[in-house]
C-alpha atoms as a PDB file:
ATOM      1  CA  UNK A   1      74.051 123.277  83.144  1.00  0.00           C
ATOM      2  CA  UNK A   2      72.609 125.727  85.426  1.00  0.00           C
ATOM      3  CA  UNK A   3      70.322 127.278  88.164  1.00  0.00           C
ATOM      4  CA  UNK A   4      69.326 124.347  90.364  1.00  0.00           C
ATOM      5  CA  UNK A   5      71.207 121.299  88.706  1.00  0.00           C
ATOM      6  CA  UNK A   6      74.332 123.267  88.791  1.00  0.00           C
ATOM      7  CA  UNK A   7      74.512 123.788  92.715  1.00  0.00           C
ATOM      8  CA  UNK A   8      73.505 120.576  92.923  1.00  0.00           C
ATOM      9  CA  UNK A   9      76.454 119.060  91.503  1.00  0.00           C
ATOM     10  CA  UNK A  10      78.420 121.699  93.638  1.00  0.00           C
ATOM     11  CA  UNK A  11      77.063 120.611  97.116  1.00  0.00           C
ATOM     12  CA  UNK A  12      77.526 116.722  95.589  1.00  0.00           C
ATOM     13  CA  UNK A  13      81.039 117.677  95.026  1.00  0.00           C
ATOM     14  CA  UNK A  14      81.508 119.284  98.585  1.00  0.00           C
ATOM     15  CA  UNK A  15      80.085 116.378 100.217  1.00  0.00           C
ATOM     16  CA  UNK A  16      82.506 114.467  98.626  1.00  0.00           C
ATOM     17  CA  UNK A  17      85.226 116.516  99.226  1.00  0.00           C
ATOM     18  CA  UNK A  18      84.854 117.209 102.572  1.00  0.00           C
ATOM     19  CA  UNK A  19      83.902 113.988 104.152  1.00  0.00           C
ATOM     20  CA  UNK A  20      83.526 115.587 108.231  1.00  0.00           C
ATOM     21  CA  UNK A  21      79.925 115.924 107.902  1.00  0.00           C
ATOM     22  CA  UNK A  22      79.895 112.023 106.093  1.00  0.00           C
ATOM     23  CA  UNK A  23      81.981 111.078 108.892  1.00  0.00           C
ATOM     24  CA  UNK A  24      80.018 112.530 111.629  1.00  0.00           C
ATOM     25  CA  UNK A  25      76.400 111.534 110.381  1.00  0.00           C
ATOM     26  CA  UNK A  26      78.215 107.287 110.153  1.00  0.00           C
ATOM     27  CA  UNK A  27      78.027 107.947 113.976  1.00  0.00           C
ATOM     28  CA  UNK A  28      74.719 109.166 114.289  1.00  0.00           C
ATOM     29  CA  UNK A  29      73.360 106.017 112.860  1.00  0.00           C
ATOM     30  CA  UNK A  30      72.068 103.159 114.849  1.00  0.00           C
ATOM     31  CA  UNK A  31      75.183 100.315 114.772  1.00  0.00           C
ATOM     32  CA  UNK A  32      72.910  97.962 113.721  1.00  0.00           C
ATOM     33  CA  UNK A  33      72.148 100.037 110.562  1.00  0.00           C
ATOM     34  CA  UNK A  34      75.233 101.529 109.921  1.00  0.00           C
ATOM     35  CA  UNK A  35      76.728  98.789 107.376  1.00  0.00           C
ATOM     36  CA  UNK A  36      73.236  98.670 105.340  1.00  0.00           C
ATOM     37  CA  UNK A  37      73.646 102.810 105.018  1.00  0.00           C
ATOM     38  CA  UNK A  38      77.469 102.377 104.310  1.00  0.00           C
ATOM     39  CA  UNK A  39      76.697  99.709 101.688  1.00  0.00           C
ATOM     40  CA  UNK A  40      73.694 101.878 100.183  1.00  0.00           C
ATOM     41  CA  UNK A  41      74.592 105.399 100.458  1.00  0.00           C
ATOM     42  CA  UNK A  42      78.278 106.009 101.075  1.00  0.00           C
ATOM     43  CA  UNK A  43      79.328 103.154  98.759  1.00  0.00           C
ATOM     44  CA  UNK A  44      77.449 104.457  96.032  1.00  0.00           C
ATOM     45  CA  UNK A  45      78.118 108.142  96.587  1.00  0.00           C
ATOM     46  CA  UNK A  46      81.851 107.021  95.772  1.00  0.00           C
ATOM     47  CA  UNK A  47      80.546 105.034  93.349  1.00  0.00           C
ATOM     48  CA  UNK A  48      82.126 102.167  94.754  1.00  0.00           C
ATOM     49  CA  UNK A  49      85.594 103.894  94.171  1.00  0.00           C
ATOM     50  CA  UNK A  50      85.724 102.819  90.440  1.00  0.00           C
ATOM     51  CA  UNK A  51      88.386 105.250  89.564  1.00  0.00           C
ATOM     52  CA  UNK A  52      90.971 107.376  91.359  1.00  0.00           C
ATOM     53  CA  UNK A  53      89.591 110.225  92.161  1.00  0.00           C
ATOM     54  CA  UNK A  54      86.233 108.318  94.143  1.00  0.00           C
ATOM     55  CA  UNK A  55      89.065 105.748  95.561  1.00  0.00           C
ATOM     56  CA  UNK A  56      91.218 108.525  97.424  1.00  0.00           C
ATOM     57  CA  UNK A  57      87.802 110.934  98.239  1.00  0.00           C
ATOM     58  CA  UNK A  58      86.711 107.119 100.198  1.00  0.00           C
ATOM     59  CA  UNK A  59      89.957 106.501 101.825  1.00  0.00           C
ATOM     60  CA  UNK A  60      89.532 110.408 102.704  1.00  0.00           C
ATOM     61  CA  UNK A  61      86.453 109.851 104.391  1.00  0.00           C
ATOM     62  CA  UNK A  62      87.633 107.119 105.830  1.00  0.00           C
ATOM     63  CA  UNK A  63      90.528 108.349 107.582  1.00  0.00           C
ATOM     64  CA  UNK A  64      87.909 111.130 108.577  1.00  0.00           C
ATOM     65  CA  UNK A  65      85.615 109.084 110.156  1.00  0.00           C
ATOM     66  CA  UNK A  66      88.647 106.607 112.023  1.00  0.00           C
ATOM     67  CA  UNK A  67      89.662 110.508 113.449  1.00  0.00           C
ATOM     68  CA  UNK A  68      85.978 111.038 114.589  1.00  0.00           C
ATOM     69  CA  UNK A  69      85.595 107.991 115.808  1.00  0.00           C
ATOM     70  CA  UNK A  70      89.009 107.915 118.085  1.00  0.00           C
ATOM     71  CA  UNK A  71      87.911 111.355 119.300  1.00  0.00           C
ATOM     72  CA  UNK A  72      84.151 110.390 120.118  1.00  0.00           C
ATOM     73  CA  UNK A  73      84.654 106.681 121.399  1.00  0.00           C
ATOM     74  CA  UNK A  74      88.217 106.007 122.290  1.00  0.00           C
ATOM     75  CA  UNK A  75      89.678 106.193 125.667  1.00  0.00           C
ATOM     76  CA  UNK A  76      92.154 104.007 125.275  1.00  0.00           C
ATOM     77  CA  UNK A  77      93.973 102.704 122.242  1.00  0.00           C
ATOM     78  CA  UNK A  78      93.035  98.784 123.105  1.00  0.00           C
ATOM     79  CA  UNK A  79      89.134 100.249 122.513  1.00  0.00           C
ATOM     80  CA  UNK A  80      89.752  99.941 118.812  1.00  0.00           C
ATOM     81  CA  UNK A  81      90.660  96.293 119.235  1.00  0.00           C
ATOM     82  CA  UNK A  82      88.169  95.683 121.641  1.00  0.00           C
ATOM     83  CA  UNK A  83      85.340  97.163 120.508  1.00  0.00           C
ATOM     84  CA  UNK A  84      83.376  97.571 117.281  1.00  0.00           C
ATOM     85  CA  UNK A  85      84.551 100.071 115.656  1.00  0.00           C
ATOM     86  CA  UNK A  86      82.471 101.030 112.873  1.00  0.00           C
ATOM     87  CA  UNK A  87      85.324 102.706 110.581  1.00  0.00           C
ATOM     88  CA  UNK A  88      86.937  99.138 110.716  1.00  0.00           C
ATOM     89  CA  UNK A  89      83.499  97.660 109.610  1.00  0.00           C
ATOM     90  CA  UNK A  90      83.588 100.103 106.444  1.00  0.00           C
ATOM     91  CA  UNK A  91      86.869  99.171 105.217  1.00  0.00           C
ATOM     92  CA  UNK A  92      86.467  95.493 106.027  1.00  0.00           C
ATOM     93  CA  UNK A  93      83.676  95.596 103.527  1.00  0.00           C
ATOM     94  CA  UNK A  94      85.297  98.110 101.196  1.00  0.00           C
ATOM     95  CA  UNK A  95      88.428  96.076 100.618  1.00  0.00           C
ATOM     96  CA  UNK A  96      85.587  92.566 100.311  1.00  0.00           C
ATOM     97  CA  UNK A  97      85.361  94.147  96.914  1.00  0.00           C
ATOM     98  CA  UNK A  98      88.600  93.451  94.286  1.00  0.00           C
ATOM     99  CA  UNK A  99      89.227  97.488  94.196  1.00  0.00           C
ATOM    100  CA  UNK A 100      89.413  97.402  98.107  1.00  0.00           C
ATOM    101  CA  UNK A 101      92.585  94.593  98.205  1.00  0.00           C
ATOM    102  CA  UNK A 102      94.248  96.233  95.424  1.00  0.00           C
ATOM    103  CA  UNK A 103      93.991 100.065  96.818  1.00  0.00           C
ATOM    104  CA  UNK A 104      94.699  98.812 100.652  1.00  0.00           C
ATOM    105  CA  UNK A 105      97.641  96.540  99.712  1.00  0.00           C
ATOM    106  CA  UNK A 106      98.979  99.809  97.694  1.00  0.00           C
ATOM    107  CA  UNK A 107      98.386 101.755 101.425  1.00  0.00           C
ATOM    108  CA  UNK A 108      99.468  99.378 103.915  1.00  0.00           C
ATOM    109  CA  UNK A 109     101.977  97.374 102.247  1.00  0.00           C
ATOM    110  CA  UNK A 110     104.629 100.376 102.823  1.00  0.00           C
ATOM    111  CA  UNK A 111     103.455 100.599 106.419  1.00  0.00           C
ATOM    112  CA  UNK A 112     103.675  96.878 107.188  1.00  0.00           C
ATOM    113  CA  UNK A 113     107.053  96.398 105.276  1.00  0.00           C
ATOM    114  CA  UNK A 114     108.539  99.194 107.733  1.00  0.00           C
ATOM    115  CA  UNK A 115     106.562  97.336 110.734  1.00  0.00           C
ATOM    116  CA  UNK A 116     108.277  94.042 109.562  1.00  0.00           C
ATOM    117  CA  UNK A 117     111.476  95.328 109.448  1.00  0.00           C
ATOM    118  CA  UNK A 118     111.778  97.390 112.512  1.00  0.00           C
ATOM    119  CA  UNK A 119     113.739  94.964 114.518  1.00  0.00           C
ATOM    120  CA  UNK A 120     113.381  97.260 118.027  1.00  0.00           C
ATOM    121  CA  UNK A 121     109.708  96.212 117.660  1.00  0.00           C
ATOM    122  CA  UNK A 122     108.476  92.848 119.563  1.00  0.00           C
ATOM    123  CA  UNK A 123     105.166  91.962 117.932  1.00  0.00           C
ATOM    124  CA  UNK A 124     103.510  89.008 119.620  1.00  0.00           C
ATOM    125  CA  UNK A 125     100.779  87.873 117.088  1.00  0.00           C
ATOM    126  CA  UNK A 126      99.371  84.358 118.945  1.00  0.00           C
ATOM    127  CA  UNK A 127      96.038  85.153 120.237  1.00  0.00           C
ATOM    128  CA  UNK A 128      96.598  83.404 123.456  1.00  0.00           C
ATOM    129  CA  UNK A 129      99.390  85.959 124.551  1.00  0.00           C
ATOM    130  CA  UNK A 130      97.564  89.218 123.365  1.00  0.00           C
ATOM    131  CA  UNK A 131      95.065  88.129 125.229  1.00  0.00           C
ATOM    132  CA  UNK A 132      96.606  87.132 128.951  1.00  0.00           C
ATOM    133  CA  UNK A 133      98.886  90.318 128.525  1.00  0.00           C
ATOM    134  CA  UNK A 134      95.740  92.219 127.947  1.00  0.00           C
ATOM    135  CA  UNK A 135      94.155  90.861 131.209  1.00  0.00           C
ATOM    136  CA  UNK A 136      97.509  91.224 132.591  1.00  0.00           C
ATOM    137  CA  UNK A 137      97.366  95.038 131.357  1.00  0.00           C
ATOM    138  CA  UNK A 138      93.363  95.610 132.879  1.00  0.00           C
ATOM    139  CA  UNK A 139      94.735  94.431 136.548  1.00  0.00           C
ATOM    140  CA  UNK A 140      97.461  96.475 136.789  1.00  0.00           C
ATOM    141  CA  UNK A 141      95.084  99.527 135.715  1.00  0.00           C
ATOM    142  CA  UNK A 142      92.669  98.614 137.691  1.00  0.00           C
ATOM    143  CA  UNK A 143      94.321  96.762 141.038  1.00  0.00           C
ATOM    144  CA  UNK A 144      92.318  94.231 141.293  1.00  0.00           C
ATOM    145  CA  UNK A 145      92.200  90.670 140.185  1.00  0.00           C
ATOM    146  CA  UNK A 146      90.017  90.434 136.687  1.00  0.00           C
ATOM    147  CA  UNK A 147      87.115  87.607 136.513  1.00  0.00           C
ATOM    148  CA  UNK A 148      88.526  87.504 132.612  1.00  0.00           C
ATOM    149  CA  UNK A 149      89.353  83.391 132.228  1.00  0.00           C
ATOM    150  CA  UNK A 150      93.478  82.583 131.624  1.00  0.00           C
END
């Protein structure tokens, strides 16, 4: 292979390989588009991560793109829960597929395990309590009494 096809397949590799320009063009894109373009370009540029070099060059990019995203649209850390983060919408639908369970379990599982077992660590996971001590947490930033329902 060579001339044309060959730097082809070199700029196709860089792409891959360096995901920042991937990451940064995911916020460019309208939200309401974004998860047809992830599903349609991305997704098939990685080919869907079907073996283990396309698996870790996707969780690359999206680790990328969570880092971009933090730095672009995060002020403060409850922003990722709040909002609508698009990284979190690409590896929702990346782990929909059988690949995605089996390659985030492998990920997270150590993560969570040590999360689990940290016994310093009070993790409230009811709904109901996240949410008043989240209201709780926008009064005292703010001062003032928040029209948020109890």
């Amino acid at each position: 292979m060579h001339g044309p096809e060959r730097r082809e397949e070199q700029r196709e590799r860089r792409r891959k390989t360096n995901p920042t320009y991937l990451a940064k063009l995911i916020f460019q894109m309208p939200q309401n588009k974004s998860t047809k373009f992830m599903d349609t370009v991305i997704f098939t540029l990685y080919n869907y991560a079907s073996n283990q070099r396309e698996e870790y060059l996707l969780l690359k990019l999206f680790e990328t793109a969570l880092q971009e995203e933090i730095k672009s649209k995060v002020d403060q850390i409850q922003d990722i829960v709040t909002g609508n983060p698009t990284v979190i919408k690409m590896v929702v639908s990346f782990n929909r597929g059988a690949r995605g369970q089996n390659t985030l379990r492998q990920l997270l599982a150590p993560v969570v395990k040590e999360i689990i077992e940290d016994k310093s660590l009070i993790i409230n996971t009811s709904p109901v309590e996240v949410y008043k001590a989240w209201v709780n947490q926008l009064e005292t930033a703010t001062g003032e009494a928040s029209v948020l329902h109890r």
